[in-house]
Protein backbone atom coordinates (compact mmCIF):
# COMPACT_ATOMS: atom_id res chain seq x y z
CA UNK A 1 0.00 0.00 0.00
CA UNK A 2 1.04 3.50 -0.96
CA UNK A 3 0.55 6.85 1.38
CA UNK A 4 1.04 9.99 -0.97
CA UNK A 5 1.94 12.30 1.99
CA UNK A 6 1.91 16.37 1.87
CA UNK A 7 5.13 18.39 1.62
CA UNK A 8 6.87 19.82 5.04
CA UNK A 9 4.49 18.40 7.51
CA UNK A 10 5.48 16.08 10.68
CA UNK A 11 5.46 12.65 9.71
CA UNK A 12 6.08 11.40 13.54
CA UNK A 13 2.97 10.22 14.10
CA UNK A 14 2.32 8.37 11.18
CA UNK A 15 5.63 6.54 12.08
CA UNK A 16 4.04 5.53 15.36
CA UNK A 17 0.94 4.56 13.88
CA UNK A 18 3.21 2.12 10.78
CA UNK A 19 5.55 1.27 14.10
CA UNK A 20 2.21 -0.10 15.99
CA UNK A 21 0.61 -1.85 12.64
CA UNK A 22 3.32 -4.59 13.19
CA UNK A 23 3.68 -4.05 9.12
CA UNK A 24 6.78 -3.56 6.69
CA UNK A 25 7.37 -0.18 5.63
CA UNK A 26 9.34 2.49 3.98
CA UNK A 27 9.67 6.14 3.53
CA UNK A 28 10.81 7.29 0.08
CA UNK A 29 11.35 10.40 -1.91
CA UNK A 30 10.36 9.65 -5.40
CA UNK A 31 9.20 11.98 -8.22
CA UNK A 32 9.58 14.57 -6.13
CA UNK A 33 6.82 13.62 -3.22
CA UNK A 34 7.52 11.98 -0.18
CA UNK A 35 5.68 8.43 0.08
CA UNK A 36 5.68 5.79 2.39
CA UNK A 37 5.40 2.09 0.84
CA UNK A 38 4.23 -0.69 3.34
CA UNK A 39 3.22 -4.19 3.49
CA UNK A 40 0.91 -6.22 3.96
CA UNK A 41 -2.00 -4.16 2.94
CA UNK A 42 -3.87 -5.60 5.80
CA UNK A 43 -2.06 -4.15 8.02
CA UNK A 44 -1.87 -0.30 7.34
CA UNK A 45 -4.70 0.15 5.43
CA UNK A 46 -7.22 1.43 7.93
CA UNK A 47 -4.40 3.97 9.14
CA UNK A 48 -5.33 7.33 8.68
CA UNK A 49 -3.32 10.65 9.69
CA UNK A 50 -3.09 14.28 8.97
CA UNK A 51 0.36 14.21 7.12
CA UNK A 52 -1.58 11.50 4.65
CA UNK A 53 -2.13 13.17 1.15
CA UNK A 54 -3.73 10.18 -0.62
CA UNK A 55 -3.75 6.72 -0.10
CA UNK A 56 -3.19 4.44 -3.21
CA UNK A 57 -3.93 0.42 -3.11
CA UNK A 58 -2.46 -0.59 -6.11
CA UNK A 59 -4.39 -3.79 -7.84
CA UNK A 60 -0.85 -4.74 -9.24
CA UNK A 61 1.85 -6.61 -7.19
CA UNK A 62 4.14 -3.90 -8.49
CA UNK A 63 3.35 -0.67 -6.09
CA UNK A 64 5.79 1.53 -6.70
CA UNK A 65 6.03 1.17 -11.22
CA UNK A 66 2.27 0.79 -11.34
CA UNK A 67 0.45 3.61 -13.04
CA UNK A 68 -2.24 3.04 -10.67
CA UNK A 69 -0.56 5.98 -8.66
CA UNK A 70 1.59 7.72 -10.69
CA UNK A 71 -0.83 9.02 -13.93
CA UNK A 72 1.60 10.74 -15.97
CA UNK A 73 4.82 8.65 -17.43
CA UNK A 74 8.32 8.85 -16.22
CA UNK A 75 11.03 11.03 -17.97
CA UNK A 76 14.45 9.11 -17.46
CA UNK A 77 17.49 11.62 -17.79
CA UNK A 78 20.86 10.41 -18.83
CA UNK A 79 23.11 13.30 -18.83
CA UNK A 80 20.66 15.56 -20.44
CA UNK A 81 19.20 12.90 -22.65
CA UNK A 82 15.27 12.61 -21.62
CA UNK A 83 14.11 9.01 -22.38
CA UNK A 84 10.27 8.82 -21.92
CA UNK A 85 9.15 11.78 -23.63
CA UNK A 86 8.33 12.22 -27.45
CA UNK A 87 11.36 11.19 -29.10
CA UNK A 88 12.34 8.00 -29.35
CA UNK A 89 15.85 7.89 -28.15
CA UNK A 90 18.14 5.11 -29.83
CA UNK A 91 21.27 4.04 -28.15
CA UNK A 92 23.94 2.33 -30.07
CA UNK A 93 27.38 0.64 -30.48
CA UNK A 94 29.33 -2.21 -30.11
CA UNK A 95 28.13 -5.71 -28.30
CA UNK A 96 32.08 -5.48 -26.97
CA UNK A 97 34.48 -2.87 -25.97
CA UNK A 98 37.57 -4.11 -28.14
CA UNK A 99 39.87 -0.64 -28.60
CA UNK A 100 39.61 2.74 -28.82
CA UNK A 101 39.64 3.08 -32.32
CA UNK A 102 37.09 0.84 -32.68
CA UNK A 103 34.95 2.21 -29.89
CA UNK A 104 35.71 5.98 -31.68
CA UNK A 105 34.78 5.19 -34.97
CA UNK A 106 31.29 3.52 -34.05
CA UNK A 107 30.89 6.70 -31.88
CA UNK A 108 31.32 8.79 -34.48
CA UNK A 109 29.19 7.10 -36.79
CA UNK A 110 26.28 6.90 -34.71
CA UNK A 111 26.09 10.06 -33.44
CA UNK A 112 26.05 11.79 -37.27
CA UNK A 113 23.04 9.13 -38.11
CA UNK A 114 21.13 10.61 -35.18
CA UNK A 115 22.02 8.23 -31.89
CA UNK A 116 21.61 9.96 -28.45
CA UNK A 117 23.52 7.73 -26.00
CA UNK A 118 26.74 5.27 -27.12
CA UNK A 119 26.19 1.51 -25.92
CA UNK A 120 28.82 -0.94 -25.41
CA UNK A 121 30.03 -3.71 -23.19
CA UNK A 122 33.18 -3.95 -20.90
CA UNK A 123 31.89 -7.03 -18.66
CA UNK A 124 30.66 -9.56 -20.56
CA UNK A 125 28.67 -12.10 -19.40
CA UNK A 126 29.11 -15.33 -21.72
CA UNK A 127 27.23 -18.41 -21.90
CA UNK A 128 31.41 -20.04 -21.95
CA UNK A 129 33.80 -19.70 -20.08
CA UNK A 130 36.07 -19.16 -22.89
CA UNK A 131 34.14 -17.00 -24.99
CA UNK A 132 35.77 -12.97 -24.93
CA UNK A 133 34.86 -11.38 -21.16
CA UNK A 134 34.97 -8.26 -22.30
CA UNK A 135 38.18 -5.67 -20.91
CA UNK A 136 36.90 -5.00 -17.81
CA UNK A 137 38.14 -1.31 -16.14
CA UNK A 138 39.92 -0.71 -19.51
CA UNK A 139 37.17 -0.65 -21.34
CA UNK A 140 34.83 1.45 -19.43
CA UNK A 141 37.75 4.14 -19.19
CA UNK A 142 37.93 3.88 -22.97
CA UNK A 143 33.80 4.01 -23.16
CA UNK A 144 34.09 7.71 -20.79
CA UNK A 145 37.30 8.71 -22.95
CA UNK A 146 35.07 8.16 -26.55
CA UNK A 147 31.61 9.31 -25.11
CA UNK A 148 33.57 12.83 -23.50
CA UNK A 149 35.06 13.68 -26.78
CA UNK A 150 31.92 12.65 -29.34
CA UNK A 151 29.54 13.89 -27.09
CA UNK A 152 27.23 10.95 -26.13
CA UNK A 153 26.51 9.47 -22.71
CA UNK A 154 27.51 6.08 -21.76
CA UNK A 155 25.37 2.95 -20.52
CA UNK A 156 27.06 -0.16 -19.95
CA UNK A 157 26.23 -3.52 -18.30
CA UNK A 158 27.35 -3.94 -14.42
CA UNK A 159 27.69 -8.04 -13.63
CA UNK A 160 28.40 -7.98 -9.88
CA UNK A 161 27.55 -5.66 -6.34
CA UNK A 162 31.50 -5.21 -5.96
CA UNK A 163 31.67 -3.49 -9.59
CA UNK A 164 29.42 -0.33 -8.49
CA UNK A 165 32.13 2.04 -7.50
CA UNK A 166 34.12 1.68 -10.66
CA UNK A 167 30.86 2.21 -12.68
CA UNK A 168 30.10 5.34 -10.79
CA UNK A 169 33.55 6.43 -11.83
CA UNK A 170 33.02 6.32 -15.78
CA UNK A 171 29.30 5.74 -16.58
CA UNK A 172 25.78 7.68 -16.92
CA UNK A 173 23.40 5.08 -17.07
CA UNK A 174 24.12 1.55 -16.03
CA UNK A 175 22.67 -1.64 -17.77
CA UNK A 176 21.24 -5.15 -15.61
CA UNK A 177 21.46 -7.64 -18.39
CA UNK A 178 19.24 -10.54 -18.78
CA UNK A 179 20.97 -12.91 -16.98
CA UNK A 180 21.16 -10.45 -13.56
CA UNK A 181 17.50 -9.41 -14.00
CA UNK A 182 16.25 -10.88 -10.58
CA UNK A 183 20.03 -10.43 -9.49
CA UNK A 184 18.08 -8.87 -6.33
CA UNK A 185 21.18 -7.61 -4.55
CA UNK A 186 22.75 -6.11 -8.00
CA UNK A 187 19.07 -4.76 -8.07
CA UNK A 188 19.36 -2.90 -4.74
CA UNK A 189 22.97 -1.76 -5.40
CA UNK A 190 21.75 -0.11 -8.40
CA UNK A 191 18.93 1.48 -6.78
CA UNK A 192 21.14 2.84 -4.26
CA UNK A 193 23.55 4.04 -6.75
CA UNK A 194 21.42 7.24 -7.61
CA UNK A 195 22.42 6.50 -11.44
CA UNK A 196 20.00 5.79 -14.37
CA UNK A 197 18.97 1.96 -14.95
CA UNK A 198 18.02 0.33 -18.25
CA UNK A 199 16.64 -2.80 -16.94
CA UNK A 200 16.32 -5.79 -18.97
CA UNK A 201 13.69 -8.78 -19.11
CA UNK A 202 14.75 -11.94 -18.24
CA UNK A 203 15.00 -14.57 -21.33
CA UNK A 204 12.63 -16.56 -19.09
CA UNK A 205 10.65 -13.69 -17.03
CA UNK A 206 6.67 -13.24 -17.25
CA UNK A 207 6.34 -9.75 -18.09
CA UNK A 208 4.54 -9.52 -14.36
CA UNK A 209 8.22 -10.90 -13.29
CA UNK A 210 9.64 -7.99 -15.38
CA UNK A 211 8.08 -4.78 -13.79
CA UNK A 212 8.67 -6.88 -10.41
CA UNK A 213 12.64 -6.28 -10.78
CA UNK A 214 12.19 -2.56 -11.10
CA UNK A 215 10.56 -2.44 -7.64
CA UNK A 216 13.81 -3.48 -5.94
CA UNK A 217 15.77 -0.41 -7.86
CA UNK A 218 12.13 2.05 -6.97
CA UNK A 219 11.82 0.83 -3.44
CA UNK A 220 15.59 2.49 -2.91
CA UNK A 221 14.31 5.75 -3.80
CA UNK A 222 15.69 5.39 -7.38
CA UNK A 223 12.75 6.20 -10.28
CA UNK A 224 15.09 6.48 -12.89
CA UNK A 225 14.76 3.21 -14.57
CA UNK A 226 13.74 2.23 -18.14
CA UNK A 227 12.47 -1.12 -18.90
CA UNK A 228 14.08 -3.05 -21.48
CA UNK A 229 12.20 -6.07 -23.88
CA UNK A 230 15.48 -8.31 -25.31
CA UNK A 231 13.41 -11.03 -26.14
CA UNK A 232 12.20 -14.48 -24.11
CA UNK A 233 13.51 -17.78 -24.75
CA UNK A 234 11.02 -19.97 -26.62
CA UNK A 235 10.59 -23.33 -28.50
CA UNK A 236 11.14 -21.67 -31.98
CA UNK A 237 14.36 -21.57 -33.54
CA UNK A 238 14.78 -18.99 -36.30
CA UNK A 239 15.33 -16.05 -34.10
CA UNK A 240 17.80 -16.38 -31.20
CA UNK A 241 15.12 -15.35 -28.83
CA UNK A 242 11.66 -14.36 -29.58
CA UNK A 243 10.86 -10.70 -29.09
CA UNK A 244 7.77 -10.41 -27.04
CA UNK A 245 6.24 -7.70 -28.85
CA UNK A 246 2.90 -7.70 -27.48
CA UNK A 247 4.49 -7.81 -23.60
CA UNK A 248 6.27 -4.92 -24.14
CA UNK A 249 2.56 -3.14 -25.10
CA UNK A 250 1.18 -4.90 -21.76
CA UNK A 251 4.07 -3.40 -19.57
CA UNK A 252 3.55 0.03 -21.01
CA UNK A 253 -0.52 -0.12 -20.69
CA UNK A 254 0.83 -1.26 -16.64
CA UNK A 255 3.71 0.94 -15.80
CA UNK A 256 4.46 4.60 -16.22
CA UNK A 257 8.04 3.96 -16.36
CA UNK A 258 9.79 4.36 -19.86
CA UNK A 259 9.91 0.99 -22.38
CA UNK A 260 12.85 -0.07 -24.56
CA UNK A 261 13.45 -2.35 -27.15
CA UNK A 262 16.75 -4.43 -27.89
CA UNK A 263 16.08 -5.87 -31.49
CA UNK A 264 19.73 -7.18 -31.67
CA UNK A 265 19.88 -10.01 -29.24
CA UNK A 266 16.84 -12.14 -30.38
CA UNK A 267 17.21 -11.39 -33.81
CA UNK A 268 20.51 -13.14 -33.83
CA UNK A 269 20.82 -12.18 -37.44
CA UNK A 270 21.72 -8.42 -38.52
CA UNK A 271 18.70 -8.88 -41.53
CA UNK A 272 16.22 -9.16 -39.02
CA UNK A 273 17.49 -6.10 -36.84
CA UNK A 274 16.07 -3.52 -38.84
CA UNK A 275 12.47 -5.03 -39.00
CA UNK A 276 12.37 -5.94 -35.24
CA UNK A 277 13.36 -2.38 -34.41
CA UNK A 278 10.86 -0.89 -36.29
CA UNK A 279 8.29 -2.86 -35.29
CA UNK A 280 8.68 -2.24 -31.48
CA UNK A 281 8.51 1.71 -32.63
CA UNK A 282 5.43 1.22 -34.22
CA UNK A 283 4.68 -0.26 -30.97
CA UNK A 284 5.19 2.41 -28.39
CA UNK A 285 8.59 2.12 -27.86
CA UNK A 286 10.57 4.75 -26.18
CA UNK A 287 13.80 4.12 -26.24
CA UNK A 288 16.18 1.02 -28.93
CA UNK A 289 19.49 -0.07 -28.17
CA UNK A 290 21.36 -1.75 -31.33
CA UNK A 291 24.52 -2.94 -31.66
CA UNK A 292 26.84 -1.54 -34.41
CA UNK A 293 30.55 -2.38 -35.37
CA UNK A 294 32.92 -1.27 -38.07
CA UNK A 295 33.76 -4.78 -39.24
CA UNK A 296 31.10 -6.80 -37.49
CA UNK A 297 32.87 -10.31 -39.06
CA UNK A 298 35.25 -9.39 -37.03
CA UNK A 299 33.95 -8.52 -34.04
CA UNK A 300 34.98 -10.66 -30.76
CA UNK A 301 31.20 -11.43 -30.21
CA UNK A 302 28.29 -11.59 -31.61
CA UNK A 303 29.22 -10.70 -35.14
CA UNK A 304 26.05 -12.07 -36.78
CA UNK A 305 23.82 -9.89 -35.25
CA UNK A 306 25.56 -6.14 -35.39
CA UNK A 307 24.48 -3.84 -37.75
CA UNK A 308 27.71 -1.90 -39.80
CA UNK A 309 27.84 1.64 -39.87
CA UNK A 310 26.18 2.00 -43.15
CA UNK A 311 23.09 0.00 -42.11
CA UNK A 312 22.35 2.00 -39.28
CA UNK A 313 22.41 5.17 -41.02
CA UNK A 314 19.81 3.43 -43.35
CA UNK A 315 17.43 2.28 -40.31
CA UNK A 316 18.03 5.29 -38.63
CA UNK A 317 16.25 7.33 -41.88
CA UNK A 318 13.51 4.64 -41.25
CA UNK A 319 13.49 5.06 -37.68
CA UNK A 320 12.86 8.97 -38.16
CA UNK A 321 10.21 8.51 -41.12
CA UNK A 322 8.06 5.83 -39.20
CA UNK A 323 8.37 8.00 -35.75
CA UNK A 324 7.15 11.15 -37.74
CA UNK A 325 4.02 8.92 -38.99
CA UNK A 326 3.40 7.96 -35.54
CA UNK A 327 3.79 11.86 -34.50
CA UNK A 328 6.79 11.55 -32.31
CA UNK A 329 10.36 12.76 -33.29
CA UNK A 330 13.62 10.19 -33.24
C-alpha cells in the first residue's frame, strides 16, 4: 500500500501509527513527493493521519512502477538525454568494448546518423567460459574517454555488487542484463547508486516478473529506470530469442516507467534487426538499443547480429520517417 503524503508536515505520528501496525514499511522520496510504501495491505490500510495526502492500493503486485498511482509517465534523464518523452531515443554501439579506435569510430558514426547515448560492453557475461569477457576497467575508461570527446553518454552492463564504484567512476546510465535481472542484490545496489537503470527482461521472465525487478531499484528511492524487452527464450528456432512484442505493449498499458526495445539479441541475425526495431517503434517504444561495429565479421562477439555503420544510417532514416508517422520525433 502506498501513502502519498503532503510536503513539510510532521510525519512522527504516522511513524508511530506504521511502528504499531506490526507491518513492513518504507519512507521514500520519489518523483519529487515523499511516500511511504508498506506491506501487507492488511495491516496499514485502515491507518489514517493528517500528514496523509492520498492513499493508493495498487491492484498490481508492483506498487511503486504501477500507473495506478503515478498518472503521468516517467522522464528518465541520462546526462541531459530525456528518455520517456516524445522522441524516441536510440542508443547504439558495439556488443564489446575491443579498442579505442574501434569504440571511436562507431561513436562517431552513430552520433552523425542521429544516436543519443553510445552503448557498449566492458563485462561480458558469456554463456562459456572461454568465450571474450569483455576488458573489464579498460574498457569502461575507454567508453568515458570516446563518449567525452563525441559527445554521447555512456550505458554499460554492471555483472556484480563489488563493480558499483568503478561504474560510478566512468558511466551515466548503467545496464542489468538478462541474466542479472532478478540479481536482487545487484538490483538494490543499483537502486542505491542514484544512477540511471536500463533494466532488462529476463529470457525466461513473465512480463509480471519484469516490472517486479524494477521495484527493488524504486523501493531504494531510485525512479530512474527504463524497462528493457530483449526477447524471451522460446521453442522456436529462427530467431535467437523471440521478441515479445505484445508484452512490451502490456508493460507500457501497466507501468508509467519508460519501455525499450533491444532488437539485436533475439534477432541473432543483422537482416532481421532492422524489421524488429521498427516494429517495437510502431509499438510504443521509447527508447532502442542496437549494436553496431565497423567490421562486425570481425567482431569478438556476436558478429552475426551487429548492424555496420552504413546500415544504421539506413534504419536510422527509417526510424525517423516511421516516428514522424506515428507523430513523435527520433
Amino acid at each position: 500500500m502506498l501513502f502519498i503524503l503532503k510536503q513539510g508536515v510532521d510525519y512522527s505520528t504516522l511513524n508511530e501509527k506504521l511502528k504499531e501496525s506490526s507491518a513492513s514499511y518504507k519512507f521514500l522520496d520519489l518523483y519529487g513527493k515523499k511516500i511511504v510504501i508498506a506491506w501487507p495491505d492488511a495491516y496499514v490500510e485502515n491507518i489514517k493521519d493528517p500528514s496523509i495526502e492520498v492513499s493508493v492500493k495498487p491492484k498490481r503486485p508492483f506498487q511503486l512502477a504501477s500507473n495506478e498511482w503515478k498518472k503521468e509517465p516517467t522522464e528518465v534523464d541520462v546526462n541531459g538525454v530525456k528518455i520517456g518523452g516524445n522522441k524516441v531515443v536510440v542508443a547504439a554501439g558495439p556488443c564489446a568494448v575491443e579498442d579505442e579506435e574501434q569504440v571511436l569510430t562507431v561513436a562517431k558514426a552513430v552520433k552523425r546518423a542521429g544516436a543519443s547515448i553510445l552503448r557498449g560492453g566492458a563485462f561480458k557475461p558469456r554463456t562459456s567460459p572461454y568465450s571474450f569477457q569483455g576488458l573489464g576497467e579498460k574498457g569502461l575508461q575507454i567508453l568515458r574517454k570516446v563518449g567525452d570527446e563525441v559527445g554521447l553518454p555512456i550505458v554499460s552492463e554492471i555483472m556484480d555488487t563489488r563493480q558499483i564504484d568503478m561504474f560510478k567512476k566512468y558511466v551515466d546510465m548503467l545496464q542489468i542484463g538478462a541474466r542479472n535481472a532478478q540479481n536482487f542484490d545487484l538490483l538494490k545496489v543499483a537502486g542505491q547508486s542514484g544512477l540511471p537503470v536500463l533494466l532488462k527482461r529476463g529470457m525466461g521472465n513473465t512480463v509480471e516478473e519484469w516490472i517486479l525487478t524494477s521495484e527493488y531499484i524504486l523501493s531504494e528511492g531510485n525512479g530512474n529506470v527504463v524497462l528493457c524487452e530483449r526477447g524471451i527464450r522460446t521453442f522456436e528456432k529462427a530467431t535467437r530469442f523471440t521478441m515479445d512484442i505484445g508484452g512490451m505493449v502490456a508493460a507500457k498499458l501497466q507501468t508509467h516507467l519508460p519501455i525499450c526495445a533491444d532488437p539485436s539479441h533475439p534477432a541473432g541475425k543483422r537482416e532481421l534487426v532492422h524489421s524488429l526495431a521498427l516494429a517495437a517503434v510502431a509499438a510504443g517504444a521509447d527508447m532502442l538499443l542496437i549494436e553496431v561495429h565497423p567490421h562486425p565479421e570481425k567482431a569478438f562477439s556476436d558478429s552475426e547480429q551487429q548492424l555496420t555503420p552504413e546500415s544504421f544510417e539506413v534504419l536510422m532514416n527509417r526510424i525517423k520517417a516511421l516516428s514522424n508517422a506515428l507523430g513523435r520525433t527520433a
